[in-house]
Protein backbone atom coordinates (compact mmCIF):
# COMPACT_ATOMS: atom_id res chain seq x y z
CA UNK A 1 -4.34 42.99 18.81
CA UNK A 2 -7.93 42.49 20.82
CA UNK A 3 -7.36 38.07 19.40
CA UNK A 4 -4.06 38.11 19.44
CA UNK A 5 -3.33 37.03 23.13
CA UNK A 6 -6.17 35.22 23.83
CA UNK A 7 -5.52 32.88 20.54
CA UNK A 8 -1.90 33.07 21.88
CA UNK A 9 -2.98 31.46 25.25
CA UNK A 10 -5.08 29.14 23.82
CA UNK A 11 -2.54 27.75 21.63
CA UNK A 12 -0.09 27.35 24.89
CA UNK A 13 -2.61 25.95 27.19
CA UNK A 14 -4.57 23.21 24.79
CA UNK A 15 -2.02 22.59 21.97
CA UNK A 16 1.71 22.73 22.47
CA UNK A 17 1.37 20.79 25.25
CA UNK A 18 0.51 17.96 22.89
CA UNK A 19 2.18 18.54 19.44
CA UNK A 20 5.04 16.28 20.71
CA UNK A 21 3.03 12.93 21.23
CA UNK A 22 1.06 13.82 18.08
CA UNK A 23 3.67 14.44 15.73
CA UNK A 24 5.65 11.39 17.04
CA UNK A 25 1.78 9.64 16.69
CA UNK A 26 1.66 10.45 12.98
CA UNK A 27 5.41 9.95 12.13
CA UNK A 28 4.83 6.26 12.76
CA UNK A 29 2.77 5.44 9.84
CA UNK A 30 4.32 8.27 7.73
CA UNK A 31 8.11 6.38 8.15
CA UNK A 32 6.64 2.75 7.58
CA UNK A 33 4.81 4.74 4.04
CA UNK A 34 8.10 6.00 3.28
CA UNK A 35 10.12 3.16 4.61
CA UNK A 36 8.03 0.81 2.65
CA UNK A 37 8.45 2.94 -0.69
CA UNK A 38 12.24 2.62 -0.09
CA UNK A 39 12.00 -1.30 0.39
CA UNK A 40 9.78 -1.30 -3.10
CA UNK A 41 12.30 0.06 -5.31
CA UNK A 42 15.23 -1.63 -3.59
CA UNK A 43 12.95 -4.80 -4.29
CA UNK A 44 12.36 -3.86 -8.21
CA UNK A 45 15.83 -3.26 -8.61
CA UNK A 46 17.36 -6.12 -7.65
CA UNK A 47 14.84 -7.66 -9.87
CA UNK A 48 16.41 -6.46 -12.60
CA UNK A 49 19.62 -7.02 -11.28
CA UNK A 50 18.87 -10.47 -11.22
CA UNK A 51 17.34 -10.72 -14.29
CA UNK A 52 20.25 -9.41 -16.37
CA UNK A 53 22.83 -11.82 -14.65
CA UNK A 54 20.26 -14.62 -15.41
CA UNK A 55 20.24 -13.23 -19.17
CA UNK A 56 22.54 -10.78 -20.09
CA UNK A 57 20.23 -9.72 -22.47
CA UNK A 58 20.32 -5.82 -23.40
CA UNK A 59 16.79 -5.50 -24.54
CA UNK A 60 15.22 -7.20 -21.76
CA UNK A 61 17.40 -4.89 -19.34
CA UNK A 62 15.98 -1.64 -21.33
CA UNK A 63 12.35 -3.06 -20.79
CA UNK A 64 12.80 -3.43 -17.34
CA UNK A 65 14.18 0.15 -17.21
CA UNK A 66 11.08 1.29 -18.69
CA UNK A 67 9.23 -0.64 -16.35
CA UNK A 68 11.26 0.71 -13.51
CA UNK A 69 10.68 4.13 -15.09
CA UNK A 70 6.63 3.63 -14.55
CA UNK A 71 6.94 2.17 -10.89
CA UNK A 72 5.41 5.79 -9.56
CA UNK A 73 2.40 5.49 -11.82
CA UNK A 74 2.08 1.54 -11.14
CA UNK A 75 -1.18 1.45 -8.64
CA UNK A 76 -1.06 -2.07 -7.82
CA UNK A 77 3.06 -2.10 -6.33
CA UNK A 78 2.40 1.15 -4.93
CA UNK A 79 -0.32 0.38 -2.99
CA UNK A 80 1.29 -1.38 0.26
CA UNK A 81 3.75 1.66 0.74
CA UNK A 82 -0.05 3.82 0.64
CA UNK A 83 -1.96 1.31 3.07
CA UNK A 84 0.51 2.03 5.20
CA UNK A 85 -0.40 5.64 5.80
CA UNK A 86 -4.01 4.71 5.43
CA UNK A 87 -3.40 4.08 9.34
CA UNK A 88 -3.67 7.72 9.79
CA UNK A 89 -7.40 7.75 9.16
CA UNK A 90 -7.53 6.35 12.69
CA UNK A 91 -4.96 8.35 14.25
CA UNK A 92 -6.53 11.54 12.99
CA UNK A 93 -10.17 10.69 13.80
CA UNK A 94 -9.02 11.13 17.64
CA UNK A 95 -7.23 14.54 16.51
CA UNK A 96 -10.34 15.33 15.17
CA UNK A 97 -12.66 15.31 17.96
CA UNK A 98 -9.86 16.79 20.35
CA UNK A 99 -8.91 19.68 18.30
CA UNK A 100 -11.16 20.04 15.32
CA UNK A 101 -8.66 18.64 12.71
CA UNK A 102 -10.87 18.65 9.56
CA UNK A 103 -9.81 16.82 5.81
CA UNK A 104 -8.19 14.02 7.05
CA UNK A 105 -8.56 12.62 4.07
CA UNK A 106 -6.34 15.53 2.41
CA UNK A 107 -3.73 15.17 5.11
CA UNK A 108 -3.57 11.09 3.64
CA UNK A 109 -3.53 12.06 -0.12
CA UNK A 110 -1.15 14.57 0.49
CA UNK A 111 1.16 12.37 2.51
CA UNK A 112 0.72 9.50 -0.50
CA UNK A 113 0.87 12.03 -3.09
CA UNK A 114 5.04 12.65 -1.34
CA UNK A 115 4.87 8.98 -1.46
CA UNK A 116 4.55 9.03 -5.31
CA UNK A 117 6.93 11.68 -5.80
CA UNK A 118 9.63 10.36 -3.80
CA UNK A 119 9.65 7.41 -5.71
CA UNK A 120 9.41 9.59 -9.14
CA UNK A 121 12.79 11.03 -7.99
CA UNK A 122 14.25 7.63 -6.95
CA UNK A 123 13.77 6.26 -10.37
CA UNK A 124 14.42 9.65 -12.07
CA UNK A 125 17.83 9.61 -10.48
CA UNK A 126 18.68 5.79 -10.76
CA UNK A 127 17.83 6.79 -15.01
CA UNK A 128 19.93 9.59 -15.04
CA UNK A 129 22.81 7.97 -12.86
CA UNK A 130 22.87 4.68 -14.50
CA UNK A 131 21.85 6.33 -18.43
CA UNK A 132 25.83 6.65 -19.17
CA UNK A 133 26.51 3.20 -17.88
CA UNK A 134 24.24 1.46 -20.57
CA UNK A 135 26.50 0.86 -22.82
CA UNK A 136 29.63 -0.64 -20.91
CA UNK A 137 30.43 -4.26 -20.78
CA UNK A 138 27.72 -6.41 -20.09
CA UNK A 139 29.80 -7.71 -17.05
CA UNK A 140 30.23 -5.01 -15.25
CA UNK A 141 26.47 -3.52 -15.94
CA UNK A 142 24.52 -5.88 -13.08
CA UNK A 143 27.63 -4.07 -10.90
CA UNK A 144 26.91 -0.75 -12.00
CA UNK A 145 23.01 -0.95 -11.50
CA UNK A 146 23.93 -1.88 -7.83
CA UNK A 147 25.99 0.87 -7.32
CA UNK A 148 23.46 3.20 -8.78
CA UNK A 149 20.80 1.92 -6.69
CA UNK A 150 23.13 2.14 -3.45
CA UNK A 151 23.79 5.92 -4.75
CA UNK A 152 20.01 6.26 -4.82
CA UNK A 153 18.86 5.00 -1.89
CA UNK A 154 21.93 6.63 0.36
């Protein structure tokens, strides 16, 4: 009771009146993380898209499924869609001095770590969505991977 309206006033003088150009600070780099992780697997599956019309080779489309399947775990494609939060660092070092935000560097692996598992759903669902489709008629199958990834990314 004796902290309660003093931390109340605080909180209403010297931080609500700035949690609007903050958040809409941060959300910046957070969307073009996201964004960019939305781009990648659009990108990797039209790869494979375009791979299977240029081959129509069953095999080589299962590969590339695995391949697909490890896109989460893959360091080296992931890592523009995680440079792209890295912007934070700056952001939050001015947060930090004005009101005392500490870990930064949590707030960024956290925010990458959503990255990762965003696109471990995405390619989760695209396998379990396009699994039953596998087998169908090899001309229809670069169709169905497009309408799977559409279904995805909606």
């Amino acid at each position: 009771a004796t902290v309660s309206e003093p931390a109340q006033k605080c909180c209403t003088e010297n931080i609500q009146p700035f949690l609007t150009s903050i958040l809409e600070e941060l959300m910046g780099p957070v969307s073009s993380g996201f964004t960019e992780v939305r781009s990648l697997f659009d990108k990797e599956v039209n790869e494979i898209i375009q791979d299977f019309q240029k081959t129509n080779d069953i095999t080589k489309l299962k590969e590339n499924m695995d391949q697909l399947m490890n896109l989460p775990f893959n360091s080296v494609k992931m890592e523009p869609c995680y440079l792209k939060v890295n912007l934070l660092q700056e952001l939050l070092q001015d947060l930090k001095s004005r009101f005392k935000v500490y870990h930064i560097d949590f707030v960024i692996q956290r925010t990458q770590n959503f990255m990762q598992e965003l696109m471990e759903n995405a390619v989760y669902t695209f396998e379990q969505l396009f699994s039953p489709s596998r087998q169908a008629d090899s001309a229809k199958v670069a169709t169905t991977i497009e309408k799977v990834k559409l279904r995805v990314l909606k």
